[in-house]
Protein backbone atom coordinates (compact mmCIF):
# COMPACT_ATOMS: atom_id res chain seq x y z
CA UNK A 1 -105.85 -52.35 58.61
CA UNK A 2 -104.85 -53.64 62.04
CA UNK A 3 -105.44 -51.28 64.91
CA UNK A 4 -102.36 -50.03 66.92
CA UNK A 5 -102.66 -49.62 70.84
CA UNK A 6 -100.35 -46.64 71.66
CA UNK A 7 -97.83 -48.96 73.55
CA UNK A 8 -97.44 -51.44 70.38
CA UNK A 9 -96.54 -48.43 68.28
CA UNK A 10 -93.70 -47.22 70.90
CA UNK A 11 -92.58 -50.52 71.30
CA UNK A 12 -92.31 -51.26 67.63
CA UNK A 13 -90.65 -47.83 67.24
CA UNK A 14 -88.06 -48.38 69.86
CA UNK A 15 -87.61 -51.79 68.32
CA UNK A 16 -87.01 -50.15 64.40
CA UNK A 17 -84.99 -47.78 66.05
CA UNK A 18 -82.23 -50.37 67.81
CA UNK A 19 -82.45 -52.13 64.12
CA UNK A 20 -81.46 -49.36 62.34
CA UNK A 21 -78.59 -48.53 65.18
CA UNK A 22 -76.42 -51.64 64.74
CA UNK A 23 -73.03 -50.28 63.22
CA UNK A 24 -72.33 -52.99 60.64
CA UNK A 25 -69.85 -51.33 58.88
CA UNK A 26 -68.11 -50.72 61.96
CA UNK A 27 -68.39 -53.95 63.03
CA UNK A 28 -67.62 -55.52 59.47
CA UNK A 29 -63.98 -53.74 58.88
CA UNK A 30 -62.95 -54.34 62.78
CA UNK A 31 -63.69 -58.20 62.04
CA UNK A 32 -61.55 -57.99 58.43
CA UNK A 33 -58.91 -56.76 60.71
CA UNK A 34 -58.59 -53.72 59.32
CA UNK A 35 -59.36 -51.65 61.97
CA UNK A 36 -61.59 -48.51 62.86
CA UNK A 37 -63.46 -47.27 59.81
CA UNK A 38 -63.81 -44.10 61.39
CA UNK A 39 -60.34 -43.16 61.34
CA UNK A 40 -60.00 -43.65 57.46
CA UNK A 41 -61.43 -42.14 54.24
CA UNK A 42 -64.56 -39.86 55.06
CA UNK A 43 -64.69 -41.42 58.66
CA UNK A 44 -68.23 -42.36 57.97
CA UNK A 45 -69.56 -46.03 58.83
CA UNK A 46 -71.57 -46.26 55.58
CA UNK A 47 -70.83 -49.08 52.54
CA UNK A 48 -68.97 -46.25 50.34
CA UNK A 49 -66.28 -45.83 52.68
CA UNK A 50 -66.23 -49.40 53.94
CA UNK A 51 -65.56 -50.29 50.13
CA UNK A 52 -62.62 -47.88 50.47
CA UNK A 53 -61.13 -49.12 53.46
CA UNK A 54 -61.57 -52.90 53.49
CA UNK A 55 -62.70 -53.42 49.87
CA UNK A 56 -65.60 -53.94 47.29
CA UNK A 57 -67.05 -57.52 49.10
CA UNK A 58 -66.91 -55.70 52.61
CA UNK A 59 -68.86 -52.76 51.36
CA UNK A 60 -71.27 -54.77 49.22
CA UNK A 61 -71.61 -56.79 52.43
CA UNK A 62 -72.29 -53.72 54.55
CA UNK A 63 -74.73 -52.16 51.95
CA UNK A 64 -76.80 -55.10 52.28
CA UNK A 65 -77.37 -55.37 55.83
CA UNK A 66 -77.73 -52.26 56.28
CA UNK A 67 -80.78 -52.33 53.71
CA UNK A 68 -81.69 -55.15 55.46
CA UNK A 69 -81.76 -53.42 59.04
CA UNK A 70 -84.27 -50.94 57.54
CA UNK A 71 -86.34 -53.21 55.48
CA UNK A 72 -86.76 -55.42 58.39
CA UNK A 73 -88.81 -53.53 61.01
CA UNK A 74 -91.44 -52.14 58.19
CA UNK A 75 -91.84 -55.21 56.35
CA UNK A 76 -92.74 -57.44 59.38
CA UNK A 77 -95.16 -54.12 60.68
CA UNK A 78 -96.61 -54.67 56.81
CA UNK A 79 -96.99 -58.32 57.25
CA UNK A 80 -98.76 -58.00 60.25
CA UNK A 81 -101.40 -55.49 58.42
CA UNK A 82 -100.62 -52.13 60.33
CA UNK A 83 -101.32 -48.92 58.11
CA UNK A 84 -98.99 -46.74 56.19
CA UNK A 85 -98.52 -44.07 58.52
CA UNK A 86 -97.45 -46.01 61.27
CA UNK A 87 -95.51 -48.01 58.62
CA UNK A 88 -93.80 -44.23 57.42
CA UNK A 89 -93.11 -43.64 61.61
CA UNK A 90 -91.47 -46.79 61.84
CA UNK A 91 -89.27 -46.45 58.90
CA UNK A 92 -88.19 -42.93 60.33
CA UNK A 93 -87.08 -44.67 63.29
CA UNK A 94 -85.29 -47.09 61.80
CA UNK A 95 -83.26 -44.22 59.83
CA UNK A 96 -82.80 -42.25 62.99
CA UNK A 97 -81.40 -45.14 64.99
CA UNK A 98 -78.84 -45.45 61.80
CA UNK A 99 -77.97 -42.06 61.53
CA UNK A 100 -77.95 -41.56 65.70
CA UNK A 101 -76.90 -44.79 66.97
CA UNK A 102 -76.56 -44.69 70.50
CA UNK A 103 -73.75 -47.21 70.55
CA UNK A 104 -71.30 -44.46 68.83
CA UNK A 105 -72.00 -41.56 70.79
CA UNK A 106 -74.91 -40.77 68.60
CA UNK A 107 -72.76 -40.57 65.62
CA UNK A 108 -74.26 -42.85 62.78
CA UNK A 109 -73.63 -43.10 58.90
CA UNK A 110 -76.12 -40.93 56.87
CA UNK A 111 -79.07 -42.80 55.75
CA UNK A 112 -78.89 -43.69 52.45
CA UNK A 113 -79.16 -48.05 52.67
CA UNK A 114 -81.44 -47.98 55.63
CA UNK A 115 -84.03 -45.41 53.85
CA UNK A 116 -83.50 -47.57 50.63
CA UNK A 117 -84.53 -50.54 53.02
CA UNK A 118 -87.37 -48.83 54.49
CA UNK A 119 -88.61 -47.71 50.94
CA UNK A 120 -88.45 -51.25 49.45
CA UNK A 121 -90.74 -52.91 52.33
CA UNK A 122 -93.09 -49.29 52.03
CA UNK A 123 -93.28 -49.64 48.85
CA UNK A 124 -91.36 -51.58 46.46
CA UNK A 125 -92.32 -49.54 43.31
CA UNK A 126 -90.58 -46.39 44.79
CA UNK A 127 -87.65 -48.03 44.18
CA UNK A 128 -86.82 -47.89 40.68
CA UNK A 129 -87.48 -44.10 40.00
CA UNK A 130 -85.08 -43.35 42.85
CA UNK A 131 -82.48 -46.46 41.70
CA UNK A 132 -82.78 -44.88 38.19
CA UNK A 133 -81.51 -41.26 39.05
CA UNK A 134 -78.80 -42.73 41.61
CA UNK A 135 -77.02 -45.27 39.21
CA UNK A 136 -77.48 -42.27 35.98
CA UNK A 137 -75.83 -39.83 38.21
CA UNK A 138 -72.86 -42.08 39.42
CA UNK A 139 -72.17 -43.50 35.98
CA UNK A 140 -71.81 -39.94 34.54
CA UNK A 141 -70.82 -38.04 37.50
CA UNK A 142 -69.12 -40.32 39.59
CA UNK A 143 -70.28 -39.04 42.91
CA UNK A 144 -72.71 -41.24 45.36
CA UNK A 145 -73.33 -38.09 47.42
CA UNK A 146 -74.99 -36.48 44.55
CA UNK A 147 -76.93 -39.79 43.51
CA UNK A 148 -77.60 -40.20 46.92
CA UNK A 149 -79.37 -36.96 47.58
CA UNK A 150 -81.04 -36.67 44.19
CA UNK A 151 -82.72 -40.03 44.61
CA UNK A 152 -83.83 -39.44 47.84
CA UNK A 153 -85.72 -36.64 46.54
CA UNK A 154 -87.12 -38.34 43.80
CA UNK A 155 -88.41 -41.08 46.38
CA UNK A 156 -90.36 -38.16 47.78
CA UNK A 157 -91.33 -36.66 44.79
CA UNK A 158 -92.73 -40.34 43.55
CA UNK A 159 -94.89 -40.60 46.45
CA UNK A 160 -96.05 -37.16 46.17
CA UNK A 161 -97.22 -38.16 42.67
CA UNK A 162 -98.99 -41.27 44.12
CA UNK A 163 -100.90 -39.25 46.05
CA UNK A 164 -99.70 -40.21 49.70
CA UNK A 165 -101.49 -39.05 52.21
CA UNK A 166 -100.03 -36.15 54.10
CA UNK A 167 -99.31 -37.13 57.50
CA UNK A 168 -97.05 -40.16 55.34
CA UNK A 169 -95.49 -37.21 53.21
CA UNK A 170 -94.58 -35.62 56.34
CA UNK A 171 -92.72 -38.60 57.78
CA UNK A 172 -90.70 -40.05 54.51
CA UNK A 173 -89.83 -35.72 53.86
CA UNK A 174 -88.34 -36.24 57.41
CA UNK A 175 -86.44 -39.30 56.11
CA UNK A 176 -85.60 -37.68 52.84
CA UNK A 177 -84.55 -34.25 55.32
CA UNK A 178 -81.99 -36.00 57.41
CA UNK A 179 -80.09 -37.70 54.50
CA UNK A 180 -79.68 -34.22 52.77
CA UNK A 181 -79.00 -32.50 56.15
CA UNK A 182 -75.99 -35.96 56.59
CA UNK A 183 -74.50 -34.75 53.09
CA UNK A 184 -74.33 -31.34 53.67
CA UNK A 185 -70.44 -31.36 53.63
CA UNK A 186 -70.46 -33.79 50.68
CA UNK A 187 -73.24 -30.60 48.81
CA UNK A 188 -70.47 -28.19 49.74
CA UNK A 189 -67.91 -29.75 48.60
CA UNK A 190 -69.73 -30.70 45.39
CA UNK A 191 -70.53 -26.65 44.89
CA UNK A 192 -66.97 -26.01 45.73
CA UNK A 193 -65.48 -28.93 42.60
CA UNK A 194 -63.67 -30.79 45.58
CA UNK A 195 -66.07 -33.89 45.87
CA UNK A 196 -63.90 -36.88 45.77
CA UNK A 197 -65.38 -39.68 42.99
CA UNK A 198 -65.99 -43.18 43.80
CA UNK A 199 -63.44 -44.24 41.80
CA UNK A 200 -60.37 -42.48 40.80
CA UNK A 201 -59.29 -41.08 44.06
CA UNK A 202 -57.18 -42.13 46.66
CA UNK A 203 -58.92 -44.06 49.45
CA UNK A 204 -57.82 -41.57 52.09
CA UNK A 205 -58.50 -38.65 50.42
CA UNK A 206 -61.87 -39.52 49.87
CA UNK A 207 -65.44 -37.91 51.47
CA UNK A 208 -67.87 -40.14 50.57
């Protein structure tokens, strides 16, 4: 394991933070010429509503880098041998500066791509557990909120089982924390039976 002066890690936190804070979705539908994704569908700057507003290829294009803006900052901190807990603070920072990017006002998407970024270049094999409960639940549900949530959790409750240490549990329950917390109007609307599907629902009326 590669020590970490204090100044490295705050750099490299700062750093994962501005990764996660670039609004590609934003950025993505303004190009496409289709405007401000924020004043369509859920208003969120995430892939599901980009799919909504400028279609499938924009959203599949957004997903990716924003996976890729998470994956980034804690791969190349894994490449260059540091240890899992400052590996777990980075990829908090990287979901922060998604969720809280500073160049909207502090007003981000919710979390999911960046933490599934962050979790592949943790750990790859927390992946599929989590991958497994989100694509069950949207087949038979319909609803990425719900996946999204649920696998979150499970990502937690994976690492839990691999017997993480606790300072790293603390950090990725932080992660797993703020993506609930960012749904909490999708959860109510999902107790309530109003949740709009991904599919079979009118672009605008939907809260993804």
């Amino acid at each position: 394991m590669t020590p970490i002066s204090l100044p490295s890690l705050v750099l490299a936190c700062l750093g994962a933070f501005l990764c996660g804070s670039i609004p590609f979705g934003l950025v993505l539908v303004k190009l496409a010429g289709k405007g401000d994704v924020r004043e369509h569908g859920s208003g969120n700057i995430g892939a599901t509503n980009v799919s909504r507003v400028g279609g499938k290829a924009l959203g599949i294009v957004t997903l990716l880098l924003d996976i890729l803006k998470g994956f980034l900052p804690v791969f190349l901190a894994k490449h260059a041998g540091w240890g899992e807990s400052a590996l777990s603070l980075l990829a908090l920072f990287a979901v922060l500066g998604h969720v809280f990017t500073p160049w909207l006002k502090f007003q981000g998407g919710k979390g999911v791509a960046t933490a599934l970024g962050v979790a592949l270049a943790f750990r790859a094999g927390l992946i599929l557990p989590a991958l497994g409960v989100f694509i069950a639940l949207l087949l038979i549900f319909r609803y990425v909120s719900l996946g999204s949530v649920l696998a979150a959790v499970t990502l937690l409750l994976v690492l839990v089982w691999k017997g993480a240490t606790p300072v790293v549990l603390l950090l990725w329950a932080d992660i797993v924390l703020i993506v609930v917390v960012k749904h909490h109007e999708n959860i109510r609307r999902l107790l309530k039976g109003t949740e709009s599907p991904l599919w079979g629902a009118k672009k605008e009326q939907a809260h993804g």
